[in-house]
Protein backbone atom coordinates (compact mmCIF):
# COMPACT_ATOMS: atom_id res chain seq x y z
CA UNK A 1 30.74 -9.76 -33.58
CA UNK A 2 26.90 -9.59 -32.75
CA UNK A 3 25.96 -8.35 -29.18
CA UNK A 4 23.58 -9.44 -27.65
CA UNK A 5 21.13 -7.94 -25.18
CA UNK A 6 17.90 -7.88 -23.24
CA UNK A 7 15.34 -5.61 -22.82
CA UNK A 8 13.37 -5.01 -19.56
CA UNK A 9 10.13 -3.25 -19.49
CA UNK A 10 9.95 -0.75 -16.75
CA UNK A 11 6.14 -1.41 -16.86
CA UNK A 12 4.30 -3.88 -15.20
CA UNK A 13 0.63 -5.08 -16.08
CA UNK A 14 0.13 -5.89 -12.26
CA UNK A 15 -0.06 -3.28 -10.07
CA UNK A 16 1.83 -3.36 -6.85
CA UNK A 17 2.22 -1.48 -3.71
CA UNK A 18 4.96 0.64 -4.37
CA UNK A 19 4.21 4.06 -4.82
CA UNK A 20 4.41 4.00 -8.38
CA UNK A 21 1.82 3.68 -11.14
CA UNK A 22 3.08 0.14 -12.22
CA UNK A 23 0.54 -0.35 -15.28
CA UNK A 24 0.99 2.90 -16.30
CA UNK A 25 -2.79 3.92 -16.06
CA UNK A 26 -2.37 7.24 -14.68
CA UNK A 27 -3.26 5.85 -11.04
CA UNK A 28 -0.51 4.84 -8.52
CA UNK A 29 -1.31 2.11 -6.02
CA UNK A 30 -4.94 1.55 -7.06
CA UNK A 31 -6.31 -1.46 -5.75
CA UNK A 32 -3.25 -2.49 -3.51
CA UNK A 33 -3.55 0.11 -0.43
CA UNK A 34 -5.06 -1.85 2.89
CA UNK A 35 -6.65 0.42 5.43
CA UNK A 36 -5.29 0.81 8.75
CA UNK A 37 -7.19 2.47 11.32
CA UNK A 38 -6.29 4.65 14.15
CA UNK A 39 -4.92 3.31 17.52
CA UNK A 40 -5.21 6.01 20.16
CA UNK A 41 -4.16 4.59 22.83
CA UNK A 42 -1.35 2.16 21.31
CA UNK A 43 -2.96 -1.10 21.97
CA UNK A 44 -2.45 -2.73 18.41
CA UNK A 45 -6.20 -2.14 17.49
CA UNK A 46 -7.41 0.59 16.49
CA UNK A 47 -10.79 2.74 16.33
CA UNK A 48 -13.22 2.88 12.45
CA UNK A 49 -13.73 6.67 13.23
CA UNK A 50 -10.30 7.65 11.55
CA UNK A 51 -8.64 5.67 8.67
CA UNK A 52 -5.44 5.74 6.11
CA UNK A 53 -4.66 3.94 3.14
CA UNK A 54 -1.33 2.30 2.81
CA UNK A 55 1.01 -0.32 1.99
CA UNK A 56 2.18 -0.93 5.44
CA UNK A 57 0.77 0.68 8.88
CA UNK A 58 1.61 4.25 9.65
CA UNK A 59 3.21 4.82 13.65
CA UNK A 60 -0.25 4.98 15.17
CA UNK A 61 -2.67 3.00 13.13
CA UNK A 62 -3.58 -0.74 13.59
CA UNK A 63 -4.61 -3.05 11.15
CA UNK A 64 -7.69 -4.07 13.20
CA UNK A 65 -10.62 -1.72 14.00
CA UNK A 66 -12.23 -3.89 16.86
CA UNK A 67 -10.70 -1.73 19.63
CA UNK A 68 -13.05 -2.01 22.71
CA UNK A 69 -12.04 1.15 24.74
């Protein structure tokens, strides 16, 4: 009886925004992160004095930076 199977890599040659090194380069996320900047005063934009990197938008920071007050 031959069984049969298949084989998966756990690696990917595409990066993705995870948080995991998905090329296996040593880096994790690199190249995938957007930056979201923060939105004091919870108006859905926010201010280019204070920024993250992420895959999505922290509480608090907006994806915009064109806040006007």
């Amino acid at each position: 009886m031959k069984i049969g199977f298949h084989l998966t890599p756990f690696w990917s040659p595409t990066e993705r925004c995870d948080g995991m090194d998905n090329n296996l380069n040593g880096a994790i996320d690199e190249g995938v992160l957007s930056t979201f900047y923060i939105d004091s005063d919870g108006d859905g934009f926010g201010s280019p004095g204070r920024t993250i990197e992420a895959c999505t938008a922290p509480a608090g920071y907006a994806g915009s930076f064109s806040d006007c007050n």
